[in-house]
C-alpha atoms as a PDB file:
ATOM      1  CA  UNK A   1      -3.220   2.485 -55.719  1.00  0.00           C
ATOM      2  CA  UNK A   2      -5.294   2.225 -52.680  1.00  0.00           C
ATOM      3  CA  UNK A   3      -9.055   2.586 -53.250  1.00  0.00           C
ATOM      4  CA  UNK A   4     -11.329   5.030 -50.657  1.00  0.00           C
ATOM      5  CA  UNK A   5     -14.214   3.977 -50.058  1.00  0.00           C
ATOM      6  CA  UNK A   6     -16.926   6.763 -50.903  1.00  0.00           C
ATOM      7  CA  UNK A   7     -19.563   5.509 -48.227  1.00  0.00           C
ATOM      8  CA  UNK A   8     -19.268   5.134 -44.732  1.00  0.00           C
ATOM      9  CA  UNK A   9     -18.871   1.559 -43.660  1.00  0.00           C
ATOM     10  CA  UNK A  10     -22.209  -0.250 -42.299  1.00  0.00           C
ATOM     11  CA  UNK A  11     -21.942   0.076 -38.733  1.00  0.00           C
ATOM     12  CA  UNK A  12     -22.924  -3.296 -37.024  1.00  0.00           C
ATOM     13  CA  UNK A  13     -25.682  -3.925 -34.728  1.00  0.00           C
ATOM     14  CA  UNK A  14     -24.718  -4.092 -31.105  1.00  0.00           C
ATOM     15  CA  UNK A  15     -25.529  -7.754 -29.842  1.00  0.00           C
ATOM     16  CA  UNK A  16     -28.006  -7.172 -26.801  1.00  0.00           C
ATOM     17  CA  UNK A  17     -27.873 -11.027 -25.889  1.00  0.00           C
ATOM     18  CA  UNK A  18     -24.158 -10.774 -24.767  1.00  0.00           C
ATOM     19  CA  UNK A  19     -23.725 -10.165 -21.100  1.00  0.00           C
ATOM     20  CA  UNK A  20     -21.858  -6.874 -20.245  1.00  0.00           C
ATOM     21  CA  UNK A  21     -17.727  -6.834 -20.186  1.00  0.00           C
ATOM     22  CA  UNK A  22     -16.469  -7.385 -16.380  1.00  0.00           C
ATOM     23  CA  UNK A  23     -14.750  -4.676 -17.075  1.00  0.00           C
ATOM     24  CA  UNK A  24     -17.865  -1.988 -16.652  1.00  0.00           C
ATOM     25  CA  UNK A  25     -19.176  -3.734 -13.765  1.00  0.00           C
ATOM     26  CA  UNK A  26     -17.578  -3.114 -10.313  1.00  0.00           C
ATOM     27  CA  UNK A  27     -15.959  -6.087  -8.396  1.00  0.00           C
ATOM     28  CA  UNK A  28     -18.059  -7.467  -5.351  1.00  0.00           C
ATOM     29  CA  UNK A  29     -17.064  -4.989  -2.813  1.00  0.00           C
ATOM     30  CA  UNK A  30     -15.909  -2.415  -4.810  1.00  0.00           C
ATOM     31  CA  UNK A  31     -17.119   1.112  -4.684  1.00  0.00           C
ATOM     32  CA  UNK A  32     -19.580   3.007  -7.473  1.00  0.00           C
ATOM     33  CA  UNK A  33     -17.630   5.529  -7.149  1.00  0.00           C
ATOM     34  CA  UNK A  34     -13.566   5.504  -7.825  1.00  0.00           C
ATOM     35  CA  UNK A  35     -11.986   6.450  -4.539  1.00  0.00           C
ATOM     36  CA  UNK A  36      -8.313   7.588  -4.427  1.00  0.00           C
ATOM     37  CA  UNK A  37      -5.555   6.079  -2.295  1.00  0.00           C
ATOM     38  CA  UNK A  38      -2.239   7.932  -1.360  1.00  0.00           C
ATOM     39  CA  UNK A  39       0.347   5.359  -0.855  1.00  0.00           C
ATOM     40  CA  UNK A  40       3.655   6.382   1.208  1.00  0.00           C
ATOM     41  CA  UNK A  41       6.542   3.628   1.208  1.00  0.00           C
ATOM     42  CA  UNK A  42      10.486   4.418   0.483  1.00  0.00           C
ATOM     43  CA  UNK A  43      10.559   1.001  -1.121  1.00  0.00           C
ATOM     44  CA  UNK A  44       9.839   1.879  -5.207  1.00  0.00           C
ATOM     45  CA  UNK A  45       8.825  -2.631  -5.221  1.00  0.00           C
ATOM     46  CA  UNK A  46       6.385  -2.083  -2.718  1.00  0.00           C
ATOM     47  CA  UNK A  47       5.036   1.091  -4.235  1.00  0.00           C
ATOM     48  CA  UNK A  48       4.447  -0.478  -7.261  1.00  0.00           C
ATOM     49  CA  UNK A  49       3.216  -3.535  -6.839  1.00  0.00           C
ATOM     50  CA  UNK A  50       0.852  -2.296  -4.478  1.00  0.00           C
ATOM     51  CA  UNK A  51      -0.272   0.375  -6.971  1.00  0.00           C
ATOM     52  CA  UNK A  52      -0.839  -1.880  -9.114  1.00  0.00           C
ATOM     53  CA  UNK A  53      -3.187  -4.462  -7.401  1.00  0.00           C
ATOM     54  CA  UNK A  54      -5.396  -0.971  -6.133  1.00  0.00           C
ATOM     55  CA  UNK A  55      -5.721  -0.170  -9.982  1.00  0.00           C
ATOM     56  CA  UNK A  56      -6.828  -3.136 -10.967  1.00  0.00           C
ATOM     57  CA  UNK A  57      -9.248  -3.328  -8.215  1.00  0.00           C
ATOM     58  CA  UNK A  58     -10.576  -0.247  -9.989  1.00  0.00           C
ATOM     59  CA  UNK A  59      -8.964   2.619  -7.227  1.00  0.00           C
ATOM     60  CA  UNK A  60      -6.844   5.678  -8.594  1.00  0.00           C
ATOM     61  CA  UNK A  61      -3.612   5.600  -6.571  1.00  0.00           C
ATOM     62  CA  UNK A  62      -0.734   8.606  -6.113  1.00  0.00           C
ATOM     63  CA  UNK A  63       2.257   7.334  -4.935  1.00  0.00           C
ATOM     64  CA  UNK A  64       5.168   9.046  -3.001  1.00  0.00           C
ATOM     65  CA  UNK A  65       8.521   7.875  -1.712  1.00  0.00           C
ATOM     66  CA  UNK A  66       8.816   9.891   1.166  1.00  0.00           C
ATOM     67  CA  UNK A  67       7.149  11.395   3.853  1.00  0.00           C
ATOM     68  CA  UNK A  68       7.982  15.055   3.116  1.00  0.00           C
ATOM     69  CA  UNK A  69       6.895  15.020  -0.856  1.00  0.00           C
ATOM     70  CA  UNK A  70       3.614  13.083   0.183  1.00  0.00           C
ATOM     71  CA  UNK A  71       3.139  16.398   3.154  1.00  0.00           C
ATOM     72  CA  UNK A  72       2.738  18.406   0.000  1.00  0.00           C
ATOM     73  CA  UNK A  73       0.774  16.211  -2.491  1.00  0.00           C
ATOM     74  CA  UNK A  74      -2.002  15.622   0.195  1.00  0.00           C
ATOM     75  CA  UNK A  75      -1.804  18.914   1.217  1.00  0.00           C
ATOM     76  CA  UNK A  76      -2.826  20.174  -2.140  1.00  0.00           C
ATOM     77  CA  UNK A  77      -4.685  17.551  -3.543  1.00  0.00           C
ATOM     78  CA  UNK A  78      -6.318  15.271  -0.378  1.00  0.00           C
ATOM     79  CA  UNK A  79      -7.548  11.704  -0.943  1.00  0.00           C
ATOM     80  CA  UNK A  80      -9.734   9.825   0.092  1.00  0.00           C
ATOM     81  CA  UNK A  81      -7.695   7.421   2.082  1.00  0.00           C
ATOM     82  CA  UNK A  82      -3.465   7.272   2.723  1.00  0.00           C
ATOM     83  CA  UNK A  83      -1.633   4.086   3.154  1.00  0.00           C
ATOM     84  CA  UNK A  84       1.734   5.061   5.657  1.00  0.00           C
ATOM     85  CA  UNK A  85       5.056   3.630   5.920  1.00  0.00           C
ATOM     86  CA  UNK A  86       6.286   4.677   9.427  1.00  0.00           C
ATOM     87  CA  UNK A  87       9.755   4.139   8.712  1.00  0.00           C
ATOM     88  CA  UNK A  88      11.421   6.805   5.742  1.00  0.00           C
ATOM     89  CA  UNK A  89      14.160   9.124   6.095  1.00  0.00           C
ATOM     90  CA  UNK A  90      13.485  12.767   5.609  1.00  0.00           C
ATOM     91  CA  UNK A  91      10.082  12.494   7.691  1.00  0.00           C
ATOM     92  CA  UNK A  92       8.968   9.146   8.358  1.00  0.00           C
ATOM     93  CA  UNK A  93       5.331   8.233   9.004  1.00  0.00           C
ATOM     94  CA  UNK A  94       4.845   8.935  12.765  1.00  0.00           C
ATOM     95  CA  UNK A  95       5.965  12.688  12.259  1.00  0.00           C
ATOM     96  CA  UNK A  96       3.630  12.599   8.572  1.00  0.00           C
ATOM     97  CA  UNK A  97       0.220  11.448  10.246  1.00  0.00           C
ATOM     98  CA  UNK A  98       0.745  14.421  12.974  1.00  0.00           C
ATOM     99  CA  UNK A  99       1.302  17.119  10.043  1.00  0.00           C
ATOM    100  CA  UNK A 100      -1.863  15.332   8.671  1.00  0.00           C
ATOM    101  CA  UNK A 101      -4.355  15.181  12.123  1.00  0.00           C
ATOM    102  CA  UNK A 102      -3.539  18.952  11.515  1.00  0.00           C
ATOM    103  CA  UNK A 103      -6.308  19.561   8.563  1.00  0.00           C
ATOM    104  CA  UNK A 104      -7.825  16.075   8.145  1.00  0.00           C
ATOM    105  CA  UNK A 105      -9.147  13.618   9.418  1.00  0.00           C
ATOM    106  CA  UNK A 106      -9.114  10.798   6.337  1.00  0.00           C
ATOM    107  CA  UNK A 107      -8.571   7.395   7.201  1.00  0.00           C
ATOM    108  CA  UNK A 108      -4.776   6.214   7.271  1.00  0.00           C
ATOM    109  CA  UNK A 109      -3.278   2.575   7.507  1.00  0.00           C
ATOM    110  CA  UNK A 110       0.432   2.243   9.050  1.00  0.00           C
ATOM    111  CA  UNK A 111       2.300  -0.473   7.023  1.00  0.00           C
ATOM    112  CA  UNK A 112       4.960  -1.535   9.955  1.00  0.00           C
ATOM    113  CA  UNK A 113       8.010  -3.732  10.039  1.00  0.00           C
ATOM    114  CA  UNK A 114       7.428  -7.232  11.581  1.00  0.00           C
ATOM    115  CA  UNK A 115       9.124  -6.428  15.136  1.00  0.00           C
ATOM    116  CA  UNK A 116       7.387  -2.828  15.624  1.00  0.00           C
ATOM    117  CA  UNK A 117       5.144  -3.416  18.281  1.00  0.00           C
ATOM    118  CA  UNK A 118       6.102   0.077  19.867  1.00  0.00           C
ATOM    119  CA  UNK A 119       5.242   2.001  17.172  1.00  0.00           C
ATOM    120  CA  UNK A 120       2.272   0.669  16.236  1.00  0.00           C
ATOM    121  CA  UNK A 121       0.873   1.430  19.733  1.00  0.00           C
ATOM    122  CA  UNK A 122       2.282   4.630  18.912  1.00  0.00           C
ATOM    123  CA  UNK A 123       0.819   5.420  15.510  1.00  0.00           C
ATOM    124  CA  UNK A 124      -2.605   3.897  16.433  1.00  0.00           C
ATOM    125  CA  UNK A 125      -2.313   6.657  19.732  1.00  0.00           C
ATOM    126  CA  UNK A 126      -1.685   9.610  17.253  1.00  0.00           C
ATOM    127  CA  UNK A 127      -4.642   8.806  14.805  1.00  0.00           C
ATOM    128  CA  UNK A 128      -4.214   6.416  12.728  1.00  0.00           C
ATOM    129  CA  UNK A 129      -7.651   3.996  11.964  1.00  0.00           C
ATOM    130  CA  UNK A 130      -4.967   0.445  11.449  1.00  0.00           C
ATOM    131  CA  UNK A 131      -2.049  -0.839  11.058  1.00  0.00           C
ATOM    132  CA  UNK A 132      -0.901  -4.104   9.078  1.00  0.00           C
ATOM    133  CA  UNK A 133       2.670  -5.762   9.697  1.00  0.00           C
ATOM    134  CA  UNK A 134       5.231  -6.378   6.648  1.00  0.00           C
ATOM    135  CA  UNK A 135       5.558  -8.793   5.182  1.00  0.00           C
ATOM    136  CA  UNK A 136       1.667  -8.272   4.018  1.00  0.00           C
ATOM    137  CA  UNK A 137      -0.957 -10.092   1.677  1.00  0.00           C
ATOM    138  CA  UNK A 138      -1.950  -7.550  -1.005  1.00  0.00           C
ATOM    139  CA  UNK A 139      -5.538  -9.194  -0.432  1.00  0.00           C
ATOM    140  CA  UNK A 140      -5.855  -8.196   2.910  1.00  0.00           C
ATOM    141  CA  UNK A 141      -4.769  -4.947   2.604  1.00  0.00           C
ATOM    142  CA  UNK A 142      -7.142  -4.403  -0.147  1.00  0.00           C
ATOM    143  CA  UNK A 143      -9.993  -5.498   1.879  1.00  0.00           C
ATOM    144  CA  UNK A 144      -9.022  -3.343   4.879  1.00  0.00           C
ATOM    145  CA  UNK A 145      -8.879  -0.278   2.892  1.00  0.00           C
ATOM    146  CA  UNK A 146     -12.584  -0.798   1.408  1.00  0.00           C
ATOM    147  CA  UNK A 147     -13.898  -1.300   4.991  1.00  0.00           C
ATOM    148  CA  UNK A 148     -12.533   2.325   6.026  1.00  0.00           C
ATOM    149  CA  UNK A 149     -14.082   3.304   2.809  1.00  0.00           C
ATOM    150  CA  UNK A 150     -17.307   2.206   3.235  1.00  0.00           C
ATOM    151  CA  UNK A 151     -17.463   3.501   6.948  1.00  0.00           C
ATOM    152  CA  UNK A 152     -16.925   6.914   5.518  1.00  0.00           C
ATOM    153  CA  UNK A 153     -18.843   6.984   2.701  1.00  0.00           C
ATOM    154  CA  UNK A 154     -21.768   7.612   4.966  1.00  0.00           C
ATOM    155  CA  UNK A 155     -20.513  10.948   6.198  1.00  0.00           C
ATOM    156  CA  UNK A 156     -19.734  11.464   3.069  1.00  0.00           C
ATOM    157  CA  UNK A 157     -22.968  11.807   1.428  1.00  0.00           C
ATOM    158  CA  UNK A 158     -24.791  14.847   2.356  1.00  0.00           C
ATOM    159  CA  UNK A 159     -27.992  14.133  -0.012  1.00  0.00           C
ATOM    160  CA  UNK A 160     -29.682  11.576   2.663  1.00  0.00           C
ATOM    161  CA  UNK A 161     -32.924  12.165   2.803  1.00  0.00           C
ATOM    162  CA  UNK A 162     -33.780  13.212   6.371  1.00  0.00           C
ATOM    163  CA  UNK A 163     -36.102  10.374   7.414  1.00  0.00           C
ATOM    164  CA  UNK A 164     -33.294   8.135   6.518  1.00  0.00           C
ATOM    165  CA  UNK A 165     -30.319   9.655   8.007  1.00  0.00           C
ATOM    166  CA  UNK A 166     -29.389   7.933  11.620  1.00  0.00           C
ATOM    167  CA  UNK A 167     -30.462   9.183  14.719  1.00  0.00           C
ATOM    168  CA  UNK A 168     -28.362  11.246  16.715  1.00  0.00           C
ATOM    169  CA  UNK A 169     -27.123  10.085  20.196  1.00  0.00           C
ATOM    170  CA  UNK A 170     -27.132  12.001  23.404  1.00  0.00           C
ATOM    171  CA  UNK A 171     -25.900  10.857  26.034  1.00  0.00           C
ATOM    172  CA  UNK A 172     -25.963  14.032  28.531  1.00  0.00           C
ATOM    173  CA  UNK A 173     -23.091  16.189  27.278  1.00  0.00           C
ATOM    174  CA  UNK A 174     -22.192  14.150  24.321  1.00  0.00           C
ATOM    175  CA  UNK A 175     -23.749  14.282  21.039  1.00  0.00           C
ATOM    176  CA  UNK A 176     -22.644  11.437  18.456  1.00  0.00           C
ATOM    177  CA  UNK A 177     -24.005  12.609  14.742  1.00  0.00           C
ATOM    178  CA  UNK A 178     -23.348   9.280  12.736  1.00  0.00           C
ATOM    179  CA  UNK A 179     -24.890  10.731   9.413  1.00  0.00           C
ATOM    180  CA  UNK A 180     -22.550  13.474   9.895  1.00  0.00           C
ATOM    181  CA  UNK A 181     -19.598  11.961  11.825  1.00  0.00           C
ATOM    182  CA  UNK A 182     -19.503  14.855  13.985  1.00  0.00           C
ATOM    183  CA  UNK A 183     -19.110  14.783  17.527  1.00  0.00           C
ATOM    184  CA  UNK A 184     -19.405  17.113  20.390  1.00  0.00           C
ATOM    185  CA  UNK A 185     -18.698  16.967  24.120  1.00  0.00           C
ATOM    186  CA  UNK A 186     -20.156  20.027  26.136  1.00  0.00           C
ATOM    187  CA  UNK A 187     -20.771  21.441  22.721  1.00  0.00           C
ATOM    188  CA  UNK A 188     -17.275  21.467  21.449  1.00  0.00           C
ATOM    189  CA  UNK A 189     -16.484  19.712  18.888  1.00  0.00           C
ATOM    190  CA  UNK A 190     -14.359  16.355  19.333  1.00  0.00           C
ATOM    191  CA  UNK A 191     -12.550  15.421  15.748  1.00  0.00           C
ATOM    192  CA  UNK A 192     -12.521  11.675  15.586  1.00  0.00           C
ATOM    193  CA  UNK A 193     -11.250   9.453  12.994  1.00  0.00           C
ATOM    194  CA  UNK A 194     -13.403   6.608  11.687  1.00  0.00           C
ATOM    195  CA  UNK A 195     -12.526   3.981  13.663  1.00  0.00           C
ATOM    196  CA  UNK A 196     -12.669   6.160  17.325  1.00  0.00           C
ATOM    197  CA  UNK A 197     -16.289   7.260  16.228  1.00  0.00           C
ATOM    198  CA  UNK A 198     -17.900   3.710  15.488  1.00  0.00           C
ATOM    199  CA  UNK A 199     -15.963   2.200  18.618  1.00  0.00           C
ATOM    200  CA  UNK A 200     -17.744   5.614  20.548  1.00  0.00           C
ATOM    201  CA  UNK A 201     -20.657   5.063  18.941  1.00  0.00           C
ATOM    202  CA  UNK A 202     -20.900   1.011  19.968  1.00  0.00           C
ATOM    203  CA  UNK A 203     -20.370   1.915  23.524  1.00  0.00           C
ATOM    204  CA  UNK A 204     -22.525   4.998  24.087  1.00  0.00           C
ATOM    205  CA  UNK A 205     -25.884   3.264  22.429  1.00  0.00           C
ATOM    206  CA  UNK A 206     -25.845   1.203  25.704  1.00  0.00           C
ATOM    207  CA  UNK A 207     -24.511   3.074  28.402  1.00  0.00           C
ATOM    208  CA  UNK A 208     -24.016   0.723  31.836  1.00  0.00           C
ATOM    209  CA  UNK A 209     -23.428  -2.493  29.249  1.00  0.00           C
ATOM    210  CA  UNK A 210     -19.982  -3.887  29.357  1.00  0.00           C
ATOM    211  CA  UNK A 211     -18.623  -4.457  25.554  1.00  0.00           C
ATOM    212  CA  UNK A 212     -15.437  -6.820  25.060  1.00  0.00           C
ATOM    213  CA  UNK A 213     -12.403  -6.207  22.753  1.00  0.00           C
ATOM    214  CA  UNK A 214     -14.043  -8.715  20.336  1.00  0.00           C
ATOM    215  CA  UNK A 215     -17.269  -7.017  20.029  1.00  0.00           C
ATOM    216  CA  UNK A 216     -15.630  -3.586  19.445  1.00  0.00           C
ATOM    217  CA  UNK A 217     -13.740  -4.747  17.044  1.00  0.00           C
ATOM    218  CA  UNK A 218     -16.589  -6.033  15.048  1.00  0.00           C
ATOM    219  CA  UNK A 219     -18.575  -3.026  15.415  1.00  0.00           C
ATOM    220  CA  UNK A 220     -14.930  -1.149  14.566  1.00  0.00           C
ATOM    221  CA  UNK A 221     -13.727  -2.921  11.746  1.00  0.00           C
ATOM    222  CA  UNK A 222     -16.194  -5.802  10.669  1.00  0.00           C
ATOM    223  CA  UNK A 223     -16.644  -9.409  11.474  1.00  0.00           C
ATOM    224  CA  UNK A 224     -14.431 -10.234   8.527  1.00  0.00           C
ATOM    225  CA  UNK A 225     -11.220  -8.253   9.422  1.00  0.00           C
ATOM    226  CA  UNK A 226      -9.148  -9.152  12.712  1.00  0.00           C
ATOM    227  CA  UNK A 227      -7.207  -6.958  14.781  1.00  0.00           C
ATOM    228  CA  UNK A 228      -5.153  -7.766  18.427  1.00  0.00           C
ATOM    229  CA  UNK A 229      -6.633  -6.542  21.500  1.00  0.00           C
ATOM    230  CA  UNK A 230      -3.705  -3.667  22.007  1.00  0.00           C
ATOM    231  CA  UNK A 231      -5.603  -2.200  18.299  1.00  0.00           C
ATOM    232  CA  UNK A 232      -8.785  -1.121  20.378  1.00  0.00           C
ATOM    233  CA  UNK A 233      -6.813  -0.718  23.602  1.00  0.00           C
ATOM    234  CA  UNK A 234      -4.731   1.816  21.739  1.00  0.00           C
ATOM    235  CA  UNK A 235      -7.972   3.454  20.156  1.00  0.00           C
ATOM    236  CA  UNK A 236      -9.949   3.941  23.564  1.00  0.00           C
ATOM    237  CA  UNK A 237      -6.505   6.043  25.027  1.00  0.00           C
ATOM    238  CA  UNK A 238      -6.839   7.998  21.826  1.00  0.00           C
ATOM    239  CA  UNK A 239     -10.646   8.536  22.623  1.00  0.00           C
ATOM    240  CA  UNK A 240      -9.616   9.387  26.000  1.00  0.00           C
ATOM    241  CA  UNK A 241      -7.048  11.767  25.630  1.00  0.00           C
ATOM    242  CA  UNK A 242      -9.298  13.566  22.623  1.00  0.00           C
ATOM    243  CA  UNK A 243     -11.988  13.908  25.240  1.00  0.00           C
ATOM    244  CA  UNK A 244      -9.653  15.354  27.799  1.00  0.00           C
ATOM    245  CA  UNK A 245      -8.000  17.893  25.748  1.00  0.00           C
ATOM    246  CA  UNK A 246     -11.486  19.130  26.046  1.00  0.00           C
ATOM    247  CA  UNK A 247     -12.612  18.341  29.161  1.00  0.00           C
ATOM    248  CA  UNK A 248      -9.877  17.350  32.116  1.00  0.00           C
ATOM    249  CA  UNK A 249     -12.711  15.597  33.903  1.00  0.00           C
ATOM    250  CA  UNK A 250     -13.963  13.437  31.013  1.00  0.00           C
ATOM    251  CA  UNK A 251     -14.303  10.265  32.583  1.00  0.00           C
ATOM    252  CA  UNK A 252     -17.096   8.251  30.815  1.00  0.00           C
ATOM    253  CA  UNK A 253     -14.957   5.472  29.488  1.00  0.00           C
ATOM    254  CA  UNK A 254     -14.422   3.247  32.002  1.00  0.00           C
ATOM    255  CA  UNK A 255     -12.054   0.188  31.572  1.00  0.00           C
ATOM    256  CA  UNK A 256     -13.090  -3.114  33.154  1.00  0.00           C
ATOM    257  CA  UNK A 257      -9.996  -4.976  33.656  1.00  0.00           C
ATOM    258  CA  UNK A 258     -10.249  -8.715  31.814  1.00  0.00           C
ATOM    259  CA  UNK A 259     -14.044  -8.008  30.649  1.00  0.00           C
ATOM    260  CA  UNK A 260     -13.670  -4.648  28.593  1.00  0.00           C
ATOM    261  CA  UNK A 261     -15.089  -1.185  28.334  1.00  0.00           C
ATOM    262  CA  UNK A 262     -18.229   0.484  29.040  1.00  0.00           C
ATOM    263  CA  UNK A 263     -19.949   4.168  28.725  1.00  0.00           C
ATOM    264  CA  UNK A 264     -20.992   5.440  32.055  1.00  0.00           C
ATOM    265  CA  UNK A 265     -24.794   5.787  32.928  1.00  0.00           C
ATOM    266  CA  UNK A 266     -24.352   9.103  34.426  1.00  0.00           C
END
């Protein structure tokens, strides 16, 4: 017959000497706080293989296989950041990121077929902060969904202390609010996604000074992460039309052909 003990067994003192498990510390790069990624692909593989490298880089992920289930899983639950397939039958990812610009402005990646060079121009036009080509490195996909991350974890947090927060800037009728990512232009507000804002933002803290495609994309996206000069292209003619839709005569972007862009003085 088994014998029960009658006293609780001696517990045994927890050895302080022993570093911490890896496991409780975040990865270099990886957020305190979990963050949760929507990913949208009609492949199952790359759904779960993707899923699977996000989870173990400590993100909760939500999957869907198409773009009409995912419409009313963000809908009702929104995350913090959606990773696109633009081609899926039922609604595919173009016609899903204009349901979304609807009621949100999160950050969303297009994951395009090798030979889509059209509708990444598109889907970069309609909103969306990047796009990365198939076939992919898991890696780099993972490191361009923290760098949207951390860009909007600063709008994010609404306990900065006030002497902290960044300055506003005002540049005649536009206000730029980067501790609030808002924006206004003749007071109305302009809804821009992460990636329009910080390229704004870079060219209207030195109105009259030229920047190039490669220093907008560093103040866009990072010196680490690359993107091709038809990524910001397609970003300023989403600026542009956002602007107009408020303003016909908006007209403080101004294009310098072969040098780059600048925000007028006046």
């Amino acid at each position: 017959m088994e014998t029960i003990p009658t006293t609780a067994p001696e517990r045994s003192t927890p050895d302080l000497t022993r570093p911490e498990p890896e496991t409780s510390r975040p990865k270099e790069g990886q957020l305190a706080v979990p963050q949760t990624i929507a990913l949208v692909d009609d492949d199952r593989n790359i759904l779960t293989s993707i899923a699977m490298a996000l989870e173990a880089e400590g993100f909760t992920v939500k999957t869907y296989s198409d773009g009409a289930e995912a419409l009313r899983g963000l809908s009702a639950q929104p995350v913090d950041l959606a990773v696109l397939d633009i081609k899926m039958p039922r609604m595919d990812g173009m016609e899903l990121l204009g349901r979304l610009r609807r009621q949100t402005q999160m950050p969303v990646i297009f994951l395009t077929s090798k030979d889509d060079e059209v509708d990444e121009l598109l889907g970069l036009r309609m909103g969306a902060d990047d796009y990365i080509k198939k076939p992919f490195s898991q890696r780099l996909l993972i490191e361009r969904i923290r760098a949207l991350l951390r860009r909007g974890e600063a709008r994010k947090e609404t306990g900065t202390p006030a002497a902290e927060a960044e300055a506003q800037i005002v540049r005649g009728d536009l206000v730029l609010d980067p501790s609030r990512h808002y924006c206004t232009w003749k007071t109305q507000p302009v809804a821009l996604t992460v990636t329009e804002f910080l390229i704004l933002k870079s060219l209207a803290a030195r109105p009259g000074h030229v920047k190039n495609r490669d220093q907008l994309m560093d103040s866009a996206y990072g010196e680490s992460i690359y993107v091709d000069d038809r990524t910001i292209d397609s970003h300023i003619k989403r600026l542009r039309k956002k602007f107009k839709a408020v303003d016909d005569n908006f007209a403080q972007i101004e294009t310098l052909y072969g040098v780059g862009y600048r925000y007028r003085e006046k």
